[in-house]
Protein backbone atom coordinates (compact mmCIF):
# COMPACT_ATOMS: atom_id res chain seq x y z
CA UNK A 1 0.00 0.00 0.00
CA UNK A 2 1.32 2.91 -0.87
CA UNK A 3 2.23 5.74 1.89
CA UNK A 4 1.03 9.24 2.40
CA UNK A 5 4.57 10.60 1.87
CA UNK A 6 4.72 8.88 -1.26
CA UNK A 7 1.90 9.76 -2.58
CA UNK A 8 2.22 13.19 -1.70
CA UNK A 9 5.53 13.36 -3.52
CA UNK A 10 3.73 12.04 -6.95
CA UNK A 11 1.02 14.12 -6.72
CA UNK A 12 3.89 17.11 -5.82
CA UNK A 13 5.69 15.52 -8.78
CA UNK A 14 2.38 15.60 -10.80
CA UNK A 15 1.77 18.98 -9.99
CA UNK A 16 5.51 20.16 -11.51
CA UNK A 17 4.86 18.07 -14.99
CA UNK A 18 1.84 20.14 -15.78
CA UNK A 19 3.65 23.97 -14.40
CA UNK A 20 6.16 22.86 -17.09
CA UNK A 21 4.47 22.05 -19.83
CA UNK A 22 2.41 25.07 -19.50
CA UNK A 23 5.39 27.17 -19.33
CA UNK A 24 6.34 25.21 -22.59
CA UNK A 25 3.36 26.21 -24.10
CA UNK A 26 3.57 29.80 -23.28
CA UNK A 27 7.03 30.50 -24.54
CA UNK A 28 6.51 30.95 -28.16
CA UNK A 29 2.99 32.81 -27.65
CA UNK A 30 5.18 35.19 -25.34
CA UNK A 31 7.99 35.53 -27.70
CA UNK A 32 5.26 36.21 -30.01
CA UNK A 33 3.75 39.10 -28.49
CA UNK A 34 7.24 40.57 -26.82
CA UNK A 35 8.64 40.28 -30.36
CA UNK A 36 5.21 42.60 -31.42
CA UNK A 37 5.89 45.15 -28.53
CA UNK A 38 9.60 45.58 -29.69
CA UNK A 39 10.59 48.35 -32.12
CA UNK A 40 11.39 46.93 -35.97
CA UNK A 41 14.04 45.55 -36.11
CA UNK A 42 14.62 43.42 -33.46
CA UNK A 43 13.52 40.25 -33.95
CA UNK A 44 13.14 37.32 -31.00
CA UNK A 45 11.05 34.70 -32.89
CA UNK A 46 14.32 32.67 -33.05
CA UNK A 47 13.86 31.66 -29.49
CA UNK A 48 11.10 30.15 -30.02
CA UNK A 49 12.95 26.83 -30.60
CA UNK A 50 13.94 26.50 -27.03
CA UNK A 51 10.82 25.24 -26.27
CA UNK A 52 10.53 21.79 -28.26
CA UNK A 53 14.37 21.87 -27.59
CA UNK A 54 13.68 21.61 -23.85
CA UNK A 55 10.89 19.63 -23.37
CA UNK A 56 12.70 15.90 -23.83
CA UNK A 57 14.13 16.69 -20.36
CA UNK A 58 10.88 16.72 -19.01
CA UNK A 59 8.20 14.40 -21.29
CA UNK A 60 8.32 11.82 -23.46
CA UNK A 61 7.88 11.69 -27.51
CA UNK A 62 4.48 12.42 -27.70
CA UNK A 63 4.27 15.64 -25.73
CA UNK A 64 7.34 16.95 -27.22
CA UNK A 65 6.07 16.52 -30.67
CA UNK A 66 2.76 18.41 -28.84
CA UNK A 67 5.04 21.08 -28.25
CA UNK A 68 6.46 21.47 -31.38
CA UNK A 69 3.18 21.84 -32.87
CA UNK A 70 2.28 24.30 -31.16
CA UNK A 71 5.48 26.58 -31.40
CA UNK A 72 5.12 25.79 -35.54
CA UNK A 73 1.67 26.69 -35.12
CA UNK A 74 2.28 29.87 -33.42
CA UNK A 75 4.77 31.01 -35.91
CA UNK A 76 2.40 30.43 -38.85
CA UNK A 77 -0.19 32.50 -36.87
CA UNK A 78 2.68 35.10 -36.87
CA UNK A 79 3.42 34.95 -40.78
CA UNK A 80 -0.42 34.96 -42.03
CA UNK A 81 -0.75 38.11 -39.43
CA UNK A 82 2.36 39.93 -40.76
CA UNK A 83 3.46 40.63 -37.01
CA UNK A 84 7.19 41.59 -37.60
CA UNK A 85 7.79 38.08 -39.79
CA UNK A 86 8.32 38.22 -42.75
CA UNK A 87 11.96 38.00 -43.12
CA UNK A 88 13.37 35.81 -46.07
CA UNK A 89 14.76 33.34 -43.71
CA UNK A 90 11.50 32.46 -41.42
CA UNK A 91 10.93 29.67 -43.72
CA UNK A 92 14.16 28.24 -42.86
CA UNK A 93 13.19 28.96 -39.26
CA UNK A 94 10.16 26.85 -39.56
CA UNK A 95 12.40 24.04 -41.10
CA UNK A 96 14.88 24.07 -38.11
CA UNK A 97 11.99 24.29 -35.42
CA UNK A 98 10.46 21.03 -36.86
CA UNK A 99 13.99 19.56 -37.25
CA UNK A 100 14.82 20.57 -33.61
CA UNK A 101 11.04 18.82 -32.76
CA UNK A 102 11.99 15.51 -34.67
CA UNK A 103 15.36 15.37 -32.85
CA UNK A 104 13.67 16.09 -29.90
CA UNK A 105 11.13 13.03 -29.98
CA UNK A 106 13.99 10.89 -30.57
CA UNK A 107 15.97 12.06 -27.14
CA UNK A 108 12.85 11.84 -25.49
CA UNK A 109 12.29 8.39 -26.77
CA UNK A 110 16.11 7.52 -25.61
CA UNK A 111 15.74 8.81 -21.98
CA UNK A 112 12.32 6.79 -21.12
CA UNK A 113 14.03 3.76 -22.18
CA UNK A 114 16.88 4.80 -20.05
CA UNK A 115 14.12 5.45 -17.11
CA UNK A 116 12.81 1.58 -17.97
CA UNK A 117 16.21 0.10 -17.75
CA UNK A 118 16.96 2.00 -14.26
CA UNK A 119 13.45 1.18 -13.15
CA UNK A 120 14.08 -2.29 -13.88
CA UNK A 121 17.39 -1.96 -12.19
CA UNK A 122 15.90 -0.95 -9.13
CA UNK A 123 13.30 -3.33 -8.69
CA UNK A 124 16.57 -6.08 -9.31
CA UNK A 125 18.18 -4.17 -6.39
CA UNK A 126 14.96 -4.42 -4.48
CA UNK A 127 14.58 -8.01 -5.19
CA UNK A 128 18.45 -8.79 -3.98
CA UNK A 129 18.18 -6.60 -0.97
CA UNK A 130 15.01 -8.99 0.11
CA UNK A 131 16.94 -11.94 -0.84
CA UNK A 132 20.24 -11.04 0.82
CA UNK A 133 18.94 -9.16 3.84
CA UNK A 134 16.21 -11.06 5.12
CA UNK A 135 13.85 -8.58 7.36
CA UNK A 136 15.32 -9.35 11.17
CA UNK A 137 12.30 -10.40 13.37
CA UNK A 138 10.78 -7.57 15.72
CA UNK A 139 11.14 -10.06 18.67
CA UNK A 140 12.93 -13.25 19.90
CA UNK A 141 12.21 -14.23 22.88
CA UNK A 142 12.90 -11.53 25.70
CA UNK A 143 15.02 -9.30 22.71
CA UNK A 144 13.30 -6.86 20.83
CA UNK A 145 15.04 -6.40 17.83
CA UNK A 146 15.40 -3.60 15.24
CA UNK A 147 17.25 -2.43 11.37
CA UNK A 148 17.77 0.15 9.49
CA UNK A 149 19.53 -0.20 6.21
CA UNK A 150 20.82 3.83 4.60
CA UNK A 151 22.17 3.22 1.19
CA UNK A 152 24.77 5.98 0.08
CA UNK A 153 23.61 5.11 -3.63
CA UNK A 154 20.24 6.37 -4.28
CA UNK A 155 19.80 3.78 -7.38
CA UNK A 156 20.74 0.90 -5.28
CA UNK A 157 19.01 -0.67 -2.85
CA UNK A 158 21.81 -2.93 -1.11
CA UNK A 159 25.39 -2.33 -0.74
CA UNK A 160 28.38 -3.93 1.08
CA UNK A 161 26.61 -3.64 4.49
CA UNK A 162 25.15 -7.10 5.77
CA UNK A 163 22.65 -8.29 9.16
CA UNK A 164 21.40 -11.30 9.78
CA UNK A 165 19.95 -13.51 13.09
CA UNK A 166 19.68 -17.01 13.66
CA UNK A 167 18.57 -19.18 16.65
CA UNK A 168 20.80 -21.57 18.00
CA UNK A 169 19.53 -23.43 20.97
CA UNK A 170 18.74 -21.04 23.63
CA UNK A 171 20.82 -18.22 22.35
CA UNK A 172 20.20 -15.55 19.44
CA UNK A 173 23.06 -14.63 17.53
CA UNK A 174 23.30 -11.44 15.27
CA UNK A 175 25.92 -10.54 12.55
CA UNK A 176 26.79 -7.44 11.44
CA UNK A 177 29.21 -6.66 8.10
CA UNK A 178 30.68 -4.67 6.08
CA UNK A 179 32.07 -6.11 3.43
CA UNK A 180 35.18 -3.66 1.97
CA UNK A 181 34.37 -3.63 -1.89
CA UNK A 182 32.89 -2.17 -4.99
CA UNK A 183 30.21 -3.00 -7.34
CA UNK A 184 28.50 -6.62 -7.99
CA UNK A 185 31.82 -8.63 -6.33
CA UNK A 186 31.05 -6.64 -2.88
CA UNK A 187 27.27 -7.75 -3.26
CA UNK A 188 28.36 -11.35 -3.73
CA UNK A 189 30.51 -11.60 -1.46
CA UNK A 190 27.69 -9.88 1.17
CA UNK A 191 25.51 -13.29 -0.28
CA UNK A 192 28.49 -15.94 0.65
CA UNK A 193 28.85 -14.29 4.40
CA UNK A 194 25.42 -14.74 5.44
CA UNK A 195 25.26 -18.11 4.14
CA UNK A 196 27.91 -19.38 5.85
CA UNK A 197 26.58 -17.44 9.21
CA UNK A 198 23.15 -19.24 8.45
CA UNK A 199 24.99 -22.42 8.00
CA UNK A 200 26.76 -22.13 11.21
CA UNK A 201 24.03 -22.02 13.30
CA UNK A 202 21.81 -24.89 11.54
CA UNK A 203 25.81 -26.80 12.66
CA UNK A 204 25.42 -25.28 16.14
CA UNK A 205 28.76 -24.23 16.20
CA UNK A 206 29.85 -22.53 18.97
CA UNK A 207 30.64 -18.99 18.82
CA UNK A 208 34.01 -19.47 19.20
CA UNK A 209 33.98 -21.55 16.07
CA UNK A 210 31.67 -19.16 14.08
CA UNK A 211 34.05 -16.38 12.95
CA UNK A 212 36.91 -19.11 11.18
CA UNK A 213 34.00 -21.34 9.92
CA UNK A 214 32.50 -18.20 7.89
CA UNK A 215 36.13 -17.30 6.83
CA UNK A 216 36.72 -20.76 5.48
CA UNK A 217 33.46 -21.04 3.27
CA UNK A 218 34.11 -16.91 2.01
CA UNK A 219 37.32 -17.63 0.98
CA UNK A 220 35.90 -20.81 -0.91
CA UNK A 221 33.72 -19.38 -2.58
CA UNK A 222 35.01 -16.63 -3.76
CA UNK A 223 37.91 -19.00 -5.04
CA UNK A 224 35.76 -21.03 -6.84
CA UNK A 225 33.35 -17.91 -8.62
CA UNK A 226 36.47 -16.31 -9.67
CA UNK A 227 37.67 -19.38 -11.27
CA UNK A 228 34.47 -20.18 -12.90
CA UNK A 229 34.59 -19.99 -16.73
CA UNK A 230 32.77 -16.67 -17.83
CA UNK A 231 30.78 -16.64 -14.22
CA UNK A 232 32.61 -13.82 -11.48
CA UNK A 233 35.44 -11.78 -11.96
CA UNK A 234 38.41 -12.38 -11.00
CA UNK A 235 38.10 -9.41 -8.55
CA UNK A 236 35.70 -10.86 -6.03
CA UNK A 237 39.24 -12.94 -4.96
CA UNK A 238 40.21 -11.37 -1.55
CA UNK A 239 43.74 -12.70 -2.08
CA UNK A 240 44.36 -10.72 -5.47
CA UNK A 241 42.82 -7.61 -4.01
CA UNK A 242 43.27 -5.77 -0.50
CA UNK A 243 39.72 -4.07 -0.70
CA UNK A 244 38.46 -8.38 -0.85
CA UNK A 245 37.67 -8.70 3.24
CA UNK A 246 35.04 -8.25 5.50
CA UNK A 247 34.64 -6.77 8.73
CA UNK A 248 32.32 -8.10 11.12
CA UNK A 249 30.64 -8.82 14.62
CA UNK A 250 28.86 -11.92 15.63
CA UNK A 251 27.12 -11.01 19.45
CA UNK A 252 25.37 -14.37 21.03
CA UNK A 253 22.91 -13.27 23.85
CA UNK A 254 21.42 -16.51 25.70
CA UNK A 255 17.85 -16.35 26.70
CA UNK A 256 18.99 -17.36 30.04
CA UNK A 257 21.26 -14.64 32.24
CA UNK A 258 22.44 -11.46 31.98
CA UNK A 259 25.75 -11.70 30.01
CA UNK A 260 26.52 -11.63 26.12
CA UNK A 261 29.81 -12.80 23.90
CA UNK A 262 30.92 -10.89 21.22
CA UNK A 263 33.58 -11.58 18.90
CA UNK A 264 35.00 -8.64 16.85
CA UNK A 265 36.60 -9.02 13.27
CA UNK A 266 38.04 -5.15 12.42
CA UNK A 267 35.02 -3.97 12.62
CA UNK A 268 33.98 -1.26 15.05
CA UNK A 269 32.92 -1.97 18.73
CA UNK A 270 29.31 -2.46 19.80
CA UNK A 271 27.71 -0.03 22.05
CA UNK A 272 25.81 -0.82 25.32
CA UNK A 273 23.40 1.55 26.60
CA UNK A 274 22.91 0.86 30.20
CA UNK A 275 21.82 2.81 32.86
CA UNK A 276 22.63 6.69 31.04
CA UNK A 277 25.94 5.20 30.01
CA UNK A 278 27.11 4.28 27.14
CA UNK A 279 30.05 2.13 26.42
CA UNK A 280 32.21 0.68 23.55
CA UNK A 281 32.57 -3.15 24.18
CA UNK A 282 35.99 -2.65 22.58
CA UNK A 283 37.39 -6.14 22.12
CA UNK A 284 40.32 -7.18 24.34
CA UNK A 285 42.52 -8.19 21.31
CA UNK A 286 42.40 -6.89 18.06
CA UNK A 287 41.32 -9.58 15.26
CA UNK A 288 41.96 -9.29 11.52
CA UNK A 289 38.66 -8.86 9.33
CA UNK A 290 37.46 -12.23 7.60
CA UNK A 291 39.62 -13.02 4.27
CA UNK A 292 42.51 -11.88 6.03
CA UNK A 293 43.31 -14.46 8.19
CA UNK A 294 45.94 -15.81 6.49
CA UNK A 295 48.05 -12.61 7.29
CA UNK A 296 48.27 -13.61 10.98
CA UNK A 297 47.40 -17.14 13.35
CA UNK A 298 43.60 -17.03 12.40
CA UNK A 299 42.30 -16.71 16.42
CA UNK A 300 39.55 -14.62 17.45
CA UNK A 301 39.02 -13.93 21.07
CA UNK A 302 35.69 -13.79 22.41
CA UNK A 303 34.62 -11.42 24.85
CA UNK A 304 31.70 -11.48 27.22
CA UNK A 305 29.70 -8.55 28.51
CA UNK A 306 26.79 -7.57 30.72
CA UNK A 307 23.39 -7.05 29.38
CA UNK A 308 20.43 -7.05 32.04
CA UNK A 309 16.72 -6.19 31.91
CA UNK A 310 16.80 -3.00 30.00
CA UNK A 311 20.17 -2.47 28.12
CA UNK A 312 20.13 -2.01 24.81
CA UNK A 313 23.11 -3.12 22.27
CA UNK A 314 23.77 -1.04 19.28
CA UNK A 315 25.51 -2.44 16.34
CA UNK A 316 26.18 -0.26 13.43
CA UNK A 317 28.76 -0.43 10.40
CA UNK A 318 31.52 2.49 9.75
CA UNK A 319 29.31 4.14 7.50
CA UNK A 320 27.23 5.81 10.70
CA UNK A 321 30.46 7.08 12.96
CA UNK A 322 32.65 7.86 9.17
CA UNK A 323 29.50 10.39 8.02
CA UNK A 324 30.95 13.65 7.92
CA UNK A 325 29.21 17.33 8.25
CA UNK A 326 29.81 20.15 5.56
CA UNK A 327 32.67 21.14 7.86
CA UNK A 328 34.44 17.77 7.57
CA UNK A 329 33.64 16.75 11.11
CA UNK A 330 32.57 12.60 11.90
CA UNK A 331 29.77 12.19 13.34
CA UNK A 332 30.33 11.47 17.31
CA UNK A 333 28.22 8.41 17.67
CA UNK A 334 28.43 7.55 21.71
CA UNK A 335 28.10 11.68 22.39
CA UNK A 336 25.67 12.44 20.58
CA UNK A 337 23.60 9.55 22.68
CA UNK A 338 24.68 10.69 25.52
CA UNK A 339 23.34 14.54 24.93
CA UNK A 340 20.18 13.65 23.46
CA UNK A 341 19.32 11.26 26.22
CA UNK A 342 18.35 8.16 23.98
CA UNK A 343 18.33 5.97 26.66
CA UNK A 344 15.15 3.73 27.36
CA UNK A 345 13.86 4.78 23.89
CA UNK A 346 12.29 1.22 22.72
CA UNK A 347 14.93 -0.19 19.42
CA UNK A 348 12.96 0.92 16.47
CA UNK A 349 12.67 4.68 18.42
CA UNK A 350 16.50 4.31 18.95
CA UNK A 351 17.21 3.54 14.96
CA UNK A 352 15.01 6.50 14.22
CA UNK A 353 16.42 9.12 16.44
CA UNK A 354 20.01 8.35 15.05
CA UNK A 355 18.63 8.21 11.69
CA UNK A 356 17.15 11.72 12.09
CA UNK A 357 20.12 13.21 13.75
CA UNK A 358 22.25 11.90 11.41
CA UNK A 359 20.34 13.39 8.56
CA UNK A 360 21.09 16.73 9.68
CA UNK A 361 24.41 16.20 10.53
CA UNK A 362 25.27 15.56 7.29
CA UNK A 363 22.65 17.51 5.43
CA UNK A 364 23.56 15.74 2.10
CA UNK A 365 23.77 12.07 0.41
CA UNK A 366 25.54 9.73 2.66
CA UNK A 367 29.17 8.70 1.31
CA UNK A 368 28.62 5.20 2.38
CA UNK A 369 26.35 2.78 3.25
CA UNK A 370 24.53 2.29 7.29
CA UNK A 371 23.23 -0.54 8.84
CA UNK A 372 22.51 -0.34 11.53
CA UNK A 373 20.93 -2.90 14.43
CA UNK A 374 19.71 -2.18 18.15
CA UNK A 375 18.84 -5.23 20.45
CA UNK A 376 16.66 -4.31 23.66
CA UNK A 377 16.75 -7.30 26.33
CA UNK A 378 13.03 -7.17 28.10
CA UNK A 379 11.81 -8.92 31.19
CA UNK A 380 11.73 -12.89 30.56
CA UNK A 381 8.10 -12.28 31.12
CA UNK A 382 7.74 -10.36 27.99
CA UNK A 383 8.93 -13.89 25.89
């Protein structure tokens, strides 16, 4: 169903369409009767070809050739009236107007089948994002559980950035990603990490064993769609290129107590907002982001933390604390919680309230992608 914002914007967008066409219209008849108020001489019918030359940037074929009509139409008015046109060369004038028309129609034709082909681009991106980034659920057991997704590209839907949750036993464990990459090999690779993170839970593996098991199956298959015949290119190889890796946290929160384990992969710490406070669980040994274990012994530590009745855990990807203002500043992530108070605030409110702040911080297109997940734990009564 279709919102009130968005249909407020195409009826807004409506609205525009028809203020320029009848500004299109009204040029030549203006020309036309500034050109009669002028002394002899001066002649301005020659502008009248800026209108059918303009109108492929707004319409399509059949409206420009509309337009054209009516600016040929209004110059014959002005030759059968004798109003300061009868110069030799207004025949020629007519010629170029139509030509300019013709050519015209044919732009116009070229940009709606540009429009269909992004259109149809968008609703692959659409599609993909659905596929890759499954919706999280609102509530599992005593968590309540939110997402936001801010893509830096407004034609694309889904970027590098990656979520997911899965169940395992009595415990819910979230990923968050960021997989360092451009174009379709980023968006793959974003596909092979959450399968493997799926995978590991249907295995049950403990967390301990989740971050080297989704390394392990990445680097396969990326290995094996780069050397596919004609299938991936050979970029998506994280070996070959030093932008190939993700970073990444997988958090496990049993259902049972009042502590969580986190294990951090380069990627930047969690925040726990507990009791007006808000701290980085910064992990107690720095770990290599997944594809890069190779470079050192391929251990990941796992850290445990406190979250009672109440906190609420903030994961987010670089893209949120790397947005800059028009003076160049980051934005200050754990401050600016702090000074608006955001504490209590339920996990969708939370999401919101950044997402708003963060809008005017940066009062422009993001640079890169957010994502951008807040887990609330509530009273086991609330299950």
């Amino acid at each position: 169903m279709e919102s009130v914002a968005a249909r407020g914007r195409r009826q807004a967008a409506g609205r525009r369409r028809w203020d320029i066409l009848a500004a299109l219209l009204i040029i030549p008849v203006a020309l036309l009767i500034v050109d009669e108020l002028t002394p002899p001489g001066h002649y301005l019918d020659p502008l009248m070809v800026a209108a059918p030359a303009l109108a492929p940037a707004f319409f399509g074929p059949r409206t420009v050739l509309l337009v054209t009509a009516v600016t040929l139409g209004t110059m014959l008015l002005a030759i059968a009236a004798d109003l300061q046109m009868t110069d030799s060369n207004i025949y020629l004038q007519l010629i170029a107007v139509g030509l300019v028309g013709m050519i015209a129609a044919r732009a116009a034709v070229a940009r709606e089948r540009r429009q269909r082909a992004l259109a149809q681009a968008r609703w692959v991106a659409a599609v993909t994002q659905k596929v890759l980034l499954r919706p999280l659920p609102p509530r599992v057991g005593s968590l309540r559980i939110a997402s936001v997704y801010l893509s830096a590209d407004e034609e694309a839907a889904v970027g590098g950035d990656l979520y997911s949750v899965a169940e395992v036993d009595h415990s819910t464990r979230i990923l968050i990603g960021d997989a360092k990459g451009k174009g379709l090999a980023t968006i793959e690779e974003v596909g092979f990490v959450l399968n493997a993170f799926r995978r590991s839970a249907w295995h049950r593996l403990p967390l301990a064993d989740v971050a080297a098991y989704i390394e392990d199956n990445l680097v396969e298959d990326v290995s094996a769609a780069a050397a596919m015949p004609g299938g991936a290119d050979q970029e998506l190889c994280p070996s070959r290129y030093p932008e190939g890796f993700v970073t990444a946290v997988v958090v496990d929160l049993p259902e049972d107590g009042d502590r969580i384990s986190l294990v951090n992969c380069g990627h930047p710490p969690a925040l726990l907002l507990h009791d007006g406070q808000v701290e980085p669980l910064q992990p107690a040994e720095p770990s290599l982001p997944l594809g890069l274990g190779d470079l050192g012994d391929g251990s990941r530590r796992v850290d445990t933390a406190a979250f009672g009745v109440g906190d609420t855990l903030l994961l987010y990807t670089d893209g949120l604390v790397e947005a800059r203002d028009t003076a160049g500043g980051f934005y200050a992530l754990p401050e600016r919680i702090r000074a608006a108070g955001w504490f209590g605030q339920a996990p969708d409110e939370l999401l919101e309230s950044i997402r708003s702040d963060l809008s005017r911080h940066v009062r422009q297109h993001f640079t890169d992608d957010v994502a951008m997940v807040a887990i609330q734990r509530m009273p086991a009564a609330h299950r």
